[in-house]
Structure formats: structure tokens, C-alpha cells
N, C-alpha and C. Protein backbone atom coordinates (compact mmCIF):
# COMPACT_ATOMS: atom_id res chain seq x y z
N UNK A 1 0.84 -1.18 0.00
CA UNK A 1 0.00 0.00 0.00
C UNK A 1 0.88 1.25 0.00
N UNK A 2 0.41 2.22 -0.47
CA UNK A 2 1.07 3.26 -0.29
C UNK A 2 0.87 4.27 0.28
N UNK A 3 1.88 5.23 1.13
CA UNK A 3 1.44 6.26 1.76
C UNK A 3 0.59 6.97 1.98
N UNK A 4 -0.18 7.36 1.78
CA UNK A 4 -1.22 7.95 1.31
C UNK A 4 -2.33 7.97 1.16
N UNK A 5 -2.36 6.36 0.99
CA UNK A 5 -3.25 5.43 1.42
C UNK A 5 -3.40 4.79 2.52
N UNK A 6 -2.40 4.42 3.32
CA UNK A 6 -2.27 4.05 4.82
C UNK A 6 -2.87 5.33 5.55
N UNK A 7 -2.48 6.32 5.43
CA UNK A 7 -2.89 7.75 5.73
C UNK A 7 -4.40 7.81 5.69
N UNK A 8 -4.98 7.41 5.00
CA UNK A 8 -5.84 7.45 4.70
C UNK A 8 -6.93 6.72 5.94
N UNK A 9 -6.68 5.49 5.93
CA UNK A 9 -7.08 4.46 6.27
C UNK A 9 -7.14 4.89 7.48
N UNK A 10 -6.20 5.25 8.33
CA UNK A 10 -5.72 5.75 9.34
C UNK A 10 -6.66 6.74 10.22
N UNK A 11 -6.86 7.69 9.09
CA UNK A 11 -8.12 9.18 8.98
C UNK A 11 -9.25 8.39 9.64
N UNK A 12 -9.40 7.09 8.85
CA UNK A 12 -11.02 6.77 8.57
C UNK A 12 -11.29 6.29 10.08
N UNK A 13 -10.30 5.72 10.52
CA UNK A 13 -10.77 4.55 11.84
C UNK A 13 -10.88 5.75 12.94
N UNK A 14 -9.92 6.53 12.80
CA UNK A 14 -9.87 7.13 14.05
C UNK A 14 -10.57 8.09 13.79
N UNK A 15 -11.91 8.38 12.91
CA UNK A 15 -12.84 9.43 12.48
C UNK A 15 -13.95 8.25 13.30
N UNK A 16 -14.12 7.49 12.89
CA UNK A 16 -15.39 6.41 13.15
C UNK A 16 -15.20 6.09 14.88
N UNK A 17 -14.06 5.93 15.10
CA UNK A 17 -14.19 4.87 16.29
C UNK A 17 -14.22 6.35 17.76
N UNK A 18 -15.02 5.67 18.46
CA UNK A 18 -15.62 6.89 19.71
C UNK A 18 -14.51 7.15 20.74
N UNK A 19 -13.47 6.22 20.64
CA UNK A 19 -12.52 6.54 21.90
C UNK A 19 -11.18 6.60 21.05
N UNK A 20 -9.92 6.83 21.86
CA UNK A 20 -8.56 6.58 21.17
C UNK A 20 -8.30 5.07 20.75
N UNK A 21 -7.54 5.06 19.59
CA UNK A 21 -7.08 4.20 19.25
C UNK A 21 -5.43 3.91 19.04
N UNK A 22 -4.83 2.92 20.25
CA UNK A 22 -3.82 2.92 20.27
C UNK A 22 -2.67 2.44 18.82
N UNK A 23 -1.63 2.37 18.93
CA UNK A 23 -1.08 2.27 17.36
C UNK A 23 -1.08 0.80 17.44
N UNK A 24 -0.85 -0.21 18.35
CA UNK A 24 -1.14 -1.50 18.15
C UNK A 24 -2.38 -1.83 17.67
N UNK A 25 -3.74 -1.05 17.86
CA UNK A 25 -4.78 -1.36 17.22
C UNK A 25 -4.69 -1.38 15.99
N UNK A 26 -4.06 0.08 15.57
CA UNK A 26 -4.08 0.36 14.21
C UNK A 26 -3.42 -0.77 13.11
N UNK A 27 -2.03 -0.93 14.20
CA UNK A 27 -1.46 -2.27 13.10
C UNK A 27 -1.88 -3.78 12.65
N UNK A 28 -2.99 -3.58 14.15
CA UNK A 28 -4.25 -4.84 13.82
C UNK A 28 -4.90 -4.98 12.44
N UNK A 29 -5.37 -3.95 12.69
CA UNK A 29 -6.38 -3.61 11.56
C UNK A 29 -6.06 -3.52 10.07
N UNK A 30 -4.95 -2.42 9.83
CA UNK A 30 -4.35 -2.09 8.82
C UNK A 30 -3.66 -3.56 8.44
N UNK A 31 -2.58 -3.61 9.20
CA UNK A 31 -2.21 -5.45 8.68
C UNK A 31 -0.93 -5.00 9.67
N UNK A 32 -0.22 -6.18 9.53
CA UNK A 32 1.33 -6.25 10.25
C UNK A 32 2.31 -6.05 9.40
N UNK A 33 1.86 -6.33 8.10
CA UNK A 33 3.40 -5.74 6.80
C UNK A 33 3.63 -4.45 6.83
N UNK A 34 2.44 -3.95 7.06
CA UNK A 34 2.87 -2.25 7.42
C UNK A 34 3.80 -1.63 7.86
N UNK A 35 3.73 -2.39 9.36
CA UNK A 35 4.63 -1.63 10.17
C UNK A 35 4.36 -0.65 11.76
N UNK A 36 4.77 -1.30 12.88
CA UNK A 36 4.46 0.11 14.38
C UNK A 36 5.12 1.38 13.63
N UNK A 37 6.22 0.55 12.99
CA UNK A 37 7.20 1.99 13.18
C UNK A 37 6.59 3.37 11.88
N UNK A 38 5.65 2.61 10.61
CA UNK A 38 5.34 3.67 9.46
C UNK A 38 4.31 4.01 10.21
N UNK A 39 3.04 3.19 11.24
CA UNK A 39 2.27 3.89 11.59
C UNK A 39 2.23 4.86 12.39
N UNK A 40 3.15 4.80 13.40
CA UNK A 40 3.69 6.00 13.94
C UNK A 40 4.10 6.92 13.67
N UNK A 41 5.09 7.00 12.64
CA UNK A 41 5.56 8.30 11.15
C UNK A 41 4.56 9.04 10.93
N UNK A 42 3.57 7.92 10.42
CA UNK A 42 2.17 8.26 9.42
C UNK A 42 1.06 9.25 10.92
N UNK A 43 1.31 8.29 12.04
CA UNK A 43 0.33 9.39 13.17
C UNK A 43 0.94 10.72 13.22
N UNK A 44 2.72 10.75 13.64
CA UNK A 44 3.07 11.83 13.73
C UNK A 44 3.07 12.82 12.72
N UNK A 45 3.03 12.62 11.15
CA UNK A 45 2.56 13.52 10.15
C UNK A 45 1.10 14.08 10.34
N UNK A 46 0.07 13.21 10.60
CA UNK A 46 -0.96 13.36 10.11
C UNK A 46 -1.44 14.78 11.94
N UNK A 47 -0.82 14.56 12.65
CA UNK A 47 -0.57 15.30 14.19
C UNK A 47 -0.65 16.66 13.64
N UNK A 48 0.97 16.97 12.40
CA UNK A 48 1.59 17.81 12.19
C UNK A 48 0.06 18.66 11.85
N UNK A 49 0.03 17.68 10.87
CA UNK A 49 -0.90 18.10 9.50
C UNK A 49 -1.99 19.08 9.98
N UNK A 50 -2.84 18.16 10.69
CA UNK A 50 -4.17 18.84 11.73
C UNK A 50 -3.98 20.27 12.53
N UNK A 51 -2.73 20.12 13.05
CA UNK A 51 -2.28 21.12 14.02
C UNK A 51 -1.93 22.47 12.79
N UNK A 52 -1.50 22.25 11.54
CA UNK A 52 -1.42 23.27 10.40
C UNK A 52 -2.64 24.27 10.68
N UNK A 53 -3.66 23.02 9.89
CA UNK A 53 -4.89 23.21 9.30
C UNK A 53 -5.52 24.43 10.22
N UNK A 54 -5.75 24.42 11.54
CA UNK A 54 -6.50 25.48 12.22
C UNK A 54 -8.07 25.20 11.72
N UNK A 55 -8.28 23.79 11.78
CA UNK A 55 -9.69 23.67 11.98
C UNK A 55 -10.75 23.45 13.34
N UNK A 56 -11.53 23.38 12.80
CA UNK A 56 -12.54 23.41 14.51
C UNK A 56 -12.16 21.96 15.00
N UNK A 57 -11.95 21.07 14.87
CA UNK A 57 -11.26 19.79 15.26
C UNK A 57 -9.54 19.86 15.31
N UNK A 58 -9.24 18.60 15.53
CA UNK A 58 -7.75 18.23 15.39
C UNK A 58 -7.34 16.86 16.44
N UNK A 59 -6.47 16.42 16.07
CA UNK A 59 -6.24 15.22 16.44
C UNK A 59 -4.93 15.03 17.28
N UNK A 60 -5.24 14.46 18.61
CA UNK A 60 -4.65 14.46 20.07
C UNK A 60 -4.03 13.05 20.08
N UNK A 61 -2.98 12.89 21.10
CA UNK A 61 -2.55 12.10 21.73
C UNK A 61 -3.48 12.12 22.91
N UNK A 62 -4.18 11.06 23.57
CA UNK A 62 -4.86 10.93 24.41
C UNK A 62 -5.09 9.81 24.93
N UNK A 63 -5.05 9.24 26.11
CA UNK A 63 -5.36 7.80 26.45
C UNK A 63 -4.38 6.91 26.16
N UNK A 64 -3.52 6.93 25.83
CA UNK A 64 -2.62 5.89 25.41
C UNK A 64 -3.21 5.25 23.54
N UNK A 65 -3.40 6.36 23.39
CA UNK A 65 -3.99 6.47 21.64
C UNK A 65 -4.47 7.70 20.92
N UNK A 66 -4.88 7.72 19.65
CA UNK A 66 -4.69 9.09 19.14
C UNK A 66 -6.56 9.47 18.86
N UNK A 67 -6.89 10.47 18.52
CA UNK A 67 -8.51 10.41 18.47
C UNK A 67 -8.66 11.84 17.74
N UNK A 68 -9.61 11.66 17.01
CA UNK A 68 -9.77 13.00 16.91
C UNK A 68 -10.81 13.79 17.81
N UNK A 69 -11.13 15.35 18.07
CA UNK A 69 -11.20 16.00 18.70
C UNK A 69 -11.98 16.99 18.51
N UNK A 70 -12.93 18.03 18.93
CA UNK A 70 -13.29 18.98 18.66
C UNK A 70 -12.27 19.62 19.48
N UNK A 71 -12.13 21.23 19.28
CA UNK A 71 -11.42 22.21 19.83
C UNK A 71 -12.16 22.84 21.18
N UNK A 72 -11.76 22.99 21.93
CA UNK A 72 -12.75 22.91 23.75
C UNK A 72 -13.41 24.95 23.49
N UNK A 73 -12.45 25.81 22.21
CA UNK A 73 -13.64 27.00 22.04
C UNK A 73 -14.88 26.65 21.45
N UNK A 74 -15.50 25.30 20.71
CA UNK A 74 -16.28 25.55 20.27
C UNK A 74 -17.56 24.69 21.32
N UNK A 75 -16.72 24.42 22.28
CA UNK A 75 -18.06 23.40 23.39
C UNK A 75 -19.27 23.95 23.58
N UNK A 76 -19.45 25.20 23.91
CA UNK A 76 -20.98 26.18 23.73
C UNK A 76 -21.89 25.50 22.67
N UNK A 77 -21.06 25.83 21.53
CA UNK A 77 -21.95 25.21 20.54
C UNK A 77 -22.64 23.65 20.11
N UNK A 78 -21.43 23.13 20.58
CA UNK A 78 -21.29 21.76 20.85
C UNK A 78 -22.40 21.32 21.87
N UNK A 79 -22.50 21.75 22.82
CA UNK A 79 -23.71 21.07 23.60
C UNK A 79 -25.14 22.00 23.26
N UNK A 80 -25.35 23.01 22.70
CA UNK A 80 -26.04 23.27 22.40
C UNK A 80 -26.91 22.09 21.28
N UNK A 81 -26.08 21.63 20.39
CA UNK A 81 -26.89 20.82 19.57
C UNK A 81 -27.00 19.56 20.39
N UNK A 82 -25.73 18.89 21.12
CA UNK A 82 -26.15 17.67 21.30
C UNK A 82 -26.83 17.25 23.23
N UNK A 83 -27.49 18.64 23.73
CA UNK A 83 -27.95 19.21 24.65
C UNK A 83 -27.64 18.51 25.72
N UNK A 84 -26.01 18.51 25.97
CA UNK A 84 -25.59 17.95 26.64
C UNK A 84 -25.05 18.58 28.23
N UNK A 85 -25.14 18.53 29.00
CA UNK A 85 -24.57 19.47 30.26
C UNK A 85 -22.92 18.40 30.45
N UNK A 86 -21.93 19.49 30.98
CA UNK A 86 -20.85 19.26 31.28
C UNK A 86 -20.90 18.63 32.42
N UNK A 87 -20.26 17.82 32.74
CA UNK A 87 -20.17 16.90 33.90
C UNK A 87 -19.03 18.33 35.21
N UNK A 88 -19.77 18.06 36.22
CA UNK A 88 -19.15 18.71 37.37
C UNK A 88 -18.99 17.95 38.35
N UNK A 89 -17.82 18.24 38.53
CA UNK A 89 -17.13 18.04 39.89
C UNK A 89 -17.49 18.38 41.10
N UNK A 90 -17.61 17.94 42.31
CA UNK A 90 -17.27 18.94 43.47
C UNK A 90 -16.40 18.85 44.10
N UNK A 91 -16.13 19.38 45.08
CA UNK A 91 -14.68 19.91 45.55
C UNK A 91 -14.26 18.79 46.06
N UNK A 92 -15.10 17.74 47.33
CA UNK A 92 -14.26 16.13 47.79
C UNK A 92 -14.18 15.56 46.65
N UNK A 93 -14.95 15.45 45.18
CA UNK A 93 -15.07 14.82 44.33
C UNK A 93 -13.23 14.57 43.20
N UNK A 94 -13.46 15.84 43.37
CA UNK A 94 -12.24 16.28 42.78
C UNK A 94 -10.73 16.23 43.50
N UNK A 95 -11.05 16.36 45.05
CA UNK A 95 -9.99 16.09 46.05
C UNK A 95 -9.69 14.77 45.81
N UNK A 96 -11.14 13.73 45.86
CA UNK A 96 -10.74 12.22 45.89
C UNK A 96 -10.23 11.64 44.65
N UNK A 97 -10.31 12.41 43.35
CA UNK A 97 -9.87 12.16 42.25
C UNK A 97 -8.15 12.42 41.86
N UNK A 98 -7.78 13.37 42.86
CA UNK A 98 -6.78 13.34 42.74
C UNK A 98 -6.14 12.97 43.64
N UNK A 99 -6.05 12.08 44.73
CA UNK A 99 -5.93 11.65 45.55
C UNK A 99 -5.51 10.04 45.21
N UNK A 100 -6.47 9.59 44.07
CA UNK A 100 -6.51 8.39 43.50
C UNK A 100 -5.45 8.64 42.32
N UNK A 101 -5.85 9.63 41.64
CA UNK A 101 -4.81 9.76 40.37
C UNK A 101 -2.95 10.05 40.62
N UNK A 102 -2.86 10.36 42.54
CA UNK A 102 -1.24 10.51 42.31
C UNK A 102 -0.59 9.75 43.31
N UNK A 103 -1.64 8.85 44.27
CA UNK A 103 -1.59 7.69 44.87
C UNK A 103 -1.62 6.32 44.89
N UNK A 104 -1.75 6.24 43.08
CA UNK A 104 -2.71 4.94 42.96
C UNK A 104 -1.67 4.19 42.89
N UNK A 105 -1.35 2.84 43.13
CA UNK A 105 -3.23 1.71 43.44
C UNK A 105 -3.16 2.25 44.55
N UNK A 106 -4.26 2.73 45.19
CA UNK A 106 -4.87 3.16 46.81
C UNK A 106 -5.88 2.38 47.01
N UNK A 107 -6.09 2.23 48.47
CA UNK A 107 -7.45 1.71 49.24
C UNK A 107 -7.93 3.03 49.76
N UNK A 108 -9.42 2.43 50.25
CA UNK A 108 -10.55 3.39 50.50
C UNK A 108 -10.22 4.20 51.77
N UNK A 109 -9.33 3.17 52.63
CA UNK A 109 -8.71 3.15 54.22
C UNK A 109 -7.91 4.69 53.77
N UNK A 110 -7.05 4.41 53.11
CA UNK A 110 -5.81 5.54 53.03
C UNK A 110 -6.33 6.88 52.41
N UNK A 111 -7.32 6.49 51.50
CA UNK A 111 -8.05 7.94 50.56
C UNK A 111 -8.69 8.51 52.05
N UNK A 112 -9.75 7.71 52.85
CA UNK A 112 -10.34 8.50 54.13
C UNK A 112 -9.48 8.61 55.25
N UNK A 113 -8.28 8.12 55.40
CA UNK A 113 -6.82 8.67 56.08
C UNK A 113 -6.66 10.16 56.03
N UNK A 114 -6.58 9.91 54.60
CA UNK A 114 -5.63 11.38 53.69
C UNK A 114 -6.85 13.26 54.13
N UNK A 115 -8.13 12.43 53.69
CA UNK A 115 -9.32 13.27 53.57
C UNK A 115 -9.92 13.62 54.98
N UNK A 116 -9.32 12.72 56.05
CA UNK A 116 -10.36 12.72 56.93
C UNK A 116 -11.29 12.30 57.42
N UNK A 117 -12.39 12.06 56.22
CA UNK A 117 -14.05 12.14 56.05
C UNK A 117 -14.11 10.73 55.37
N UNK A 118 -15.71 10.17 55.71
CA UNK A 118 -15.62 8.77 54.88
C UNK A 118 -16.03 9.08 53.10
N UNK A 119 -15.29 8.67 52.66
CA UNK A 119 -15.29 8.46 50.86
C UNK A 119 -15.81 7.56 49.76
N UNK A 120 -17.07 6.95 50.76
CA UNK A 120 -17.56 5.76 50.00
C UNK A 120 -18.72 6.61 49.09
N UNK A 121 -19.67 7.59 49.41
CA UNK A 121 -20.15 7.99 47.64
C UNK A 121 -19.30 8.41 47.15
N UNK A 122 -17.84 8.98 47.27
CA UNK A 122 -17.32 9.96 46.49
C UNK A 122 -16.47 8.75 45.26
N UNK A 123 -16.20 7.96 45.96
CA UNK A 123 -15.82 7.27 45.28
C UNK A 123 -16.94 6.10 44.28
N UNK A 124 -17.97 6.14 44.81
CA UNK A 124 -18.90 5.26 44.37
C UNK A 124 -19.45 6.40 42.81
N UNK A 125 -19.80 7.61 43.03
CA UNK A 125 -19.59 8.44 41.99
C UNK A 125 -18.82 8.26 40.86
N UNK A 126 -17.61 8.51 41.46
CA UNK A 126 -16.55 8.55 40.68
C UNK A 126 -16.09 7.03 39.62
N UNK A 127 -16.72 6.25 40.14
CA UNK A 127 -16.64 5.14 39.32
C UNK A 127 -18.31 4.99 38.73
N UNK A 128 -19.43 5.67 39.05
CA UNK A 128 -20.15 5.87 37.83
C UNK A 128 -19.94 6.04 36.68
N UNK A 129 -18.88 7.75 37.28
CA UNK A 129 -18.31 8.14 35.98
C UNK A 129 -17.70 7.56 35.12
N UNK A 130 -17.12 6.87 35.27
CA UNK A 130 -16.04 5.92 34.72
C UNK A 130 -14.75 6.90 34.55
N UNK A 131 -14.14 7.92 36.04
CA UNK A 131 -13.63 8.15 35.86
C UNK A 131 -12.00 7.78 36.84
N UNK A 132 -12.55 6.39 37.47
CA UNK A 132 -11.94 5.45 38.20
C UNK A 132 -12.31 4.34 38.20
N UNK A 133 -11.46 3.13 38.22
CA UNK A 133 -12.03 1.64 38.33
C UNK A 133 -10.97 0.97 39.21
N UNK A 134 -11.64 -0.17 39.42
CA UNK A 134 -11.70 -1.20 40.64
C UNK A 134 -10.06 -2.00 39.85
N UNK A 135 -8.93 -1.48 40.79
CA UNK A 135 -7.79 -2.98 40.21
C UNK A 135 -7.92 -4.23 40.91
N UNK A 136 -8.67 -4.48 41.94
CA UNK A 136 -8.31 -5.51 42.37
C UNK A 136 -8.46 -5.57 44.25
N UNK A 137 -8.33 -6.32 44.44
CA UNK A 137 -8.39 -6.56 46.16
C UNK A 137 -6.48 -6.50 46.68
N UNK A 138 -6.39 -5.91 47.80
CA UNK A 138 -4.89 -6.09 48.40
C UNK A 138 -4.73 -6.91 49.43
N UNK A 139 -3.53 -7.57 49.52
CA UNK A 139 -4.07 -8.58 50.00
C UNK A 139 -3.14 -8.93 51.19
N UNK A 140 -4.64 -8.03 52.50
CA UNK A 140 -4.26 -7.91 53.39
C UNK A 140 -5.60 -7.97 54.38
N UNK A 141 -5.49 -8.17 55.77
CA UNK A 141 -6.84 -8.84 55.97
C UNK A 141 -8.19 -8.07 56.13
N UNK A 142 -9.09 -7.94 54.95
CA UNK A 142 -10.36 -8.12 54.96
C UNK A 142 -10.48 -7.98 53.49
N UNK A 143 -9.10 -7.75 52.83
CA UNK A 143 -9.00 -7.24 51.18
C UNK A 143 -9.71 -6.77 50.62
N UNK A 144 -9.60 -5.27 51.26
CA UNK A 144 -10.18 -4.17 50.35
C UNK A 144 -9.79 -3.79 49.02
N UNK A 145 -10.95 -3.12 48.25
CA UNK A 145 -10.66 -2.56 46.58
C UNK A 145 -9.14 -1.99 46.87
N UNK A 146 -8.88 -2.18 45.95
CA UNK A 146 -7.65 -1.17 45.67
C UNK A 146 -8.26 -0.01 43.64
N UNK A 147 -8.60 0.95 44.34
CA UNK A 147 -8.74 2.02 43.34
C UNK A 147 -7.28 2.52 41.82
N UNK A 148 -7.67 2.90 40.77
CA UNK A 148 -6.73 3.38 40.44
C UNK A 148 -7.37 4.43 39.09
N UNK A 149 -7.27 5.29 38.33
CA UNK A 149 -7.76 6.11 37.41
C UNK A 149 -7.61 5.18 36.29
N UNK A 150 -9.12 5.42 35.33
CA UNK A 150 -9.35 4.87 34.34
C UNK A 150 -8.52 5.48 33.13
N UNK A 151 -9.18 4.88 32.12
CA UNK A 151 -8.49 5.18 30.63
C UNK A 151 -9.22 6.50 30.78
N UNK A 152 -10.59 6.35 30.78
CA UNK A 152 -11.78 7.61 30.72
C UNK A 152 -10.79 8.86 31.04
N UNK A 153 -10.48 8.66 32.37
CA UNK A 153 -9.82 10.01 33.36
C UNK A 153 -9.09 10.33 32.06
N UNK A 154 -8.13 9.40 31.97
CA UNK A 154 -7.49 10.36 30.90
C UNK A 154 -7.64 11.52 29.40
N UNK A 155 -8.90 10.81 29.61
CA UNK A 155 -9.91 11.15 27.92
C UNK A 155 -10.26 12.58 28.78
N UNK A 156 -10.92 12.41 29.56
CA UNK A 156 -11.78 13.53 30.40
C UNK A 156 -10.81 14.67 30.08
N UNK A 157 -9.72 14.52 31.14
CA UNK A 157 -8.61 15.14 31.22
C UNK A 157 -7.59 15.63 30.27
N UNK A 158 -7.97 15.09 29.24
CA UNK A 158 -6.80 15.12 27.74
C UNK A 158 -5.23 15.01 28.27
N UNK A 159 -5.18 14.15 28.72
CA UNK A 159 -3.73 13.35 28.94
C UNK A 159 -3.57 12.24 28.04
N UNK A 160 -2.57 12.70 28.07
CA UNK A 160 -2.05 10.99 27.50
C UNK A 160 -1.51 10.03 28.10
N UNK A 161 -1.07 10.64 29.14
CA UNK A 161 -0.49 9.36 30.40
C UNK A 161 -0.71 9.59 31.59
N UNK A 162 -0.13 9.34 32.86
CA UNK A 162 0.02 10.28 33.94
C UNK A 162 0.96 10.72 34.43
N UNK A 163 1.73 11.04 33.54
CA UNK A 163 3.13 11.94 33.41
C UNK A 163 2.94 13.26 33.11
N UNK A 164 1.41 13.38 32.52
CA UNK A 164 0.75 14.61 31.90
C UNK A 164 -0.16 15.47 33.03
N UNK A 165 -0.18 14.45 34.49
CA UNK A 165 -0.96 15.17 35.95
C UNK A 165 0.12 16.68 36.23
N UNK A 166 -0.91 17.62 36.67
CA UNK A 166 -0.55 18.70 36.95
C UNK A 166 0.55 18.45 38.40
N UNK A 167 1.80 19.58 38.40
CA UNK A 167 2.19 19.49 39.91
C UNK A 167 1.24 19.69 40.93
N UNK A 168 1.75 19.60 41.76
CA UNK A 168 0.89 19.50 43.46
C UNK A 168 0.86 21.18 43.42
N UNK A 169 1.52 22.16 42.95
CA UNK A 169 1.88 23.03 43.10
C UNK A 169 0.10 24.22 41.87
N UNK A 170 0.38 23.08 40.99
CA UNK A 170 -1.00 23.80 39.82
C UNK A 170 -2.63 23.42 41.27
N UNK A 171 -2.11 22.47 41.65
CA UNK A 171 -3.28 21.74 42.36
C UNK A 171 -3.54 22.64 43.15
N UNK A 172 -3.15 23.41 43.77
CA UNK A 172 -3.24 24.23 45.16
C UNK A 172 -3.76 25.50 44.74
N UNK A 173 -3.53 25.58 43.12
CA UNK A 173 -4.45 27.06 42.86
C UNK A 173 -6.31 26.64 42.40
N UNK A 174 -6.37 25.23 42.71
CA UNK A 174 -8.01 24.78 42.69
C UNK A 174 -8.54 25.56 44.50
N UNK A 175 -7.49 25.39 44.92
CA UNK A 175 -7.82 25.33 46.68
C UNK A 175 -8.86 26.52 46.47
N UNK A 176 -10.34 26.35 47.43
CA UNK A 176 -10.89 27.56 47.64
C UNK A 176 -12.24 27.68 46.79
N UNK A 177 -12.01 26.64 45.51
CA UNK A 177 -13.19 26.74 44.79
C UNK A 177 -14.08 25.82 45.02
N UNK A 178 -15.40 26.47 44.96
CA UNK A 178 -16.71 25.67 45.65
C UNK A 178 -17.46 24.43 44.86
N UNK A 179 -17.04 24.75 43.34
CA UNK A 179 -17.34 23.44 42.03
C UNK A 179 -16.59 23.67 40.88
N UNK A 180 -15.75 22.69 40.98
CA UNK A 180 -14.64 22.72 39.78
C UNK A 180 -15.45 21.86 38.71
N UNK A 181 -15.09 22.25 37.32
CA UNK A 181 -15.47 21.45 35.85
C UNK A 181 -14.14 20.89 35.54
N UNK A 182 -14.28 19.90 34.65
CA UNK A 182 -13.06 19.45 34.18
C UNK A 182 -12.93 20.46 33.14
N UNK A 183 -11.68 20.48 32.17
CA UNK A 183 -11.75 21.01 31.16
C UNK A 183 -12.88 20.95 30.52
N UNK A 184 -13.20 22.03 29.07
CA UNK A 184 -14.24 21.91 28.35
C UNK A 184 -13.81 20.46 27.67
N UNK A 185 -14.94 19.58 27.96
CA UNK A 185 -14.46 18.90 27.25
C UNK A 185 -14.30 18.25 25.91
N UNK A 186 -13.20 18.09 25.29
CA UNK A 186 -13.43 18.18 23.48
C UNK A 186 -14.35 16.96 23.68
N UNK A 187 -15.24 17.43 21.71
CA UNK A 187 -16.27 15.97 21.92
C UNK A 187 -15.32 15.29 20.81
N UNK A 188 -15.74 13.99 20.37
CA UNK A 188 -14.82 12.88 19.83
C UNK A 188 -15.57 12.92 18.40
N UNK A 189 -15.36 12.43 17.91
CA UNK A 189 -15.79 11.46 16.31
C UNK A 189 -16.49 10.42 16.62
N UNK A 190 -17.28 9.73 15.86
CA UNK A 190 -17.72 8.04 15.94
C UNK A 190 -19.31 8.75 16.15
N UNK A 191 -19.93 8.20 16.93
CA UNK A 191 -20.88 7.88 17.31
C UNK A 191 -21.12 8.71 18.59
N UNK A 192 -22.48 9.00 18.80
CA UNK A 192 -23.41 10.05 19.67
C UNK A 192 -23.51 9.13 20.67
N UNK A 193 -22.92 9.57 22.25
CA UNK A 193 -22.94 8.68 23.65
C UNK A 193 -24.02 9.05 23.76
């Protein structure tokens, strides 16, 4: 196949499909003669490319995969059509989220250590959202969950890893506010949640 055409191909999946798609997917799909290493070339051009263009979209590293994106100025409009309300935070909500996101794997014991206060809706929330999930039991006696941040968080958040978490230092200028939002958040390609 040729350039251009892989490129192509490339456009299409990660236009259709609702979440990131990591480059091992891609080489699923596309085939294995391809190549990790051209599809990666081919992501990092096509990165360049988008980021040129200055369109109302563009295409992110996110999640441990690439996706395309609306641009977070045009979210007004964006939920206007798809009459959507932004998901809010509140302040333990957001305490316990980051609490999980720079502690993890954590138990429930150490999050209501840290907080004080007991954290069983905040956390029961927070994994509505799907913006935390369950790793597993520790295994120690009565083996409690052990918590850790989802793929989601990262989507939410537009990270791509958690190398991409703010310092403790950005964190402390939330201190004080009564309901934090996540970023606006960009909407995706694919299909209407």
C-alpha cells in the first residue's frame, strides 16, 4: 500500500471509532506488513498536519492512543446541539480524584486517612463516571478494593499518560473553589454517547 493510502485508512478509523485508538490497534487492523514503526511516522505527520490546518477539530494524543477531537472553544456550541450538560465536579469529588490519580493503586482506608471524612459515595460516583475503576483486592486482611484512574480520566482530562498530571503546586491554585469542571471537554468522532 502506499502512503497515502495508509494515511488514509488511518483518517477513517480514528474518524469512526468513539474513543482513542492505540497504534497497536491500528497495526491490527491495517495489517502487520505495514509496520508500528510507518504507523507512527504516518500518526506523527498526520498530528503535524491537523495542528497546520486550524480547523474546529484536530487530532490528540490521548489515552494511550490518538482520536480525533473537537477544539474545547467551540463546546458552547457543541452542547447546544447535542444538549448535553458538562459533567461537574465537586470539591471532595475532585480532592478524591486526585488523591486516587497521584496515589494509585490506593485503598478506600488511606483515601479517608488522607481526607479525613468517609469516601464511600465519592468514590462510588466517581466510578459511575467511569472516571476510576476497581484494580483488584490487596491482599491484606479483609481485602479491600484497591482504586486506580481509568483510561476515561485520561480522555476527560486530555492526557495521555500520567506523566501529563498537573504538579501538586497547579493543584493548590483549585484550593478555595466551591465546584470545579473538568476542562471543556473536546467531543470525539464516531458515534453520539
Amino acid at each position: 500500500m502506499h502512503k497515502d493510502e495508509i494515511k488514509g485508512i488511518i483518517e477513517s478509523l480514528l474518524f469512526v471509532h468513539q474513543h482513542p485508538l492505540t497504534v497497536d490497534n491500528i497495526v491490527k487492523i491495517v495489517g502487520n506488513e505495514v509496520g508500528k514503526r510507518v504507523i507512527k511516522d504516518l500518526l506523527t505527520e498526520l498530528l503535524a498536519e491537523y495542528r497546520e490546518m486550524g480547523r474546529g477539530f484536530h487530532l490528540v494524543e490521548v489515552g494511550g492512543g490518538y482520536q480525533f477531537r473537537t477544539k474545547a472553544d467551540y463546546a458552547p456550541w457543541i452542547r447546544s446541539l447535542r444538549k448535553v450538560r458538562p459533567t461537574k465536579l465537586s470539591k471532595s469529588a475532585l480532592e478524591t480524584l486526585a488523591i486516587v490519580a497521584y496515589r494509585q493503586p490506593i485503598v478506600r482506608a488511606e483515601i479517608e486517612h488522607i481526607r479525613g471524612v468517609d469516601s464511600g459515595w465519592v468514590l462510588n460516583s466517581l466510578l459511575e463516571k467511569g472516571l476510576i475503576k476497581i484494580l483488584g483486592r490487596k491482599e491484606v486482611a479483609g481485602r479491600p478494593l484497591v482504586y486506580g484512574t481509568s483510561r476515561r480520566f485520561l480522555e476527560v482530562f486530555g492526557l495521555r499518560d500520567l506523566m501529563g498530571l498537573p504538579t501538586l503546586q497547579e493543584l493548590d491554585a483549585l484550593k478555595g473553589e466551591e465546584e470545579v469542571e473538568p476542562p471543556e471537554e473536546e467531543t470525539t468522532g464516531g458515534e453520539e454517547k
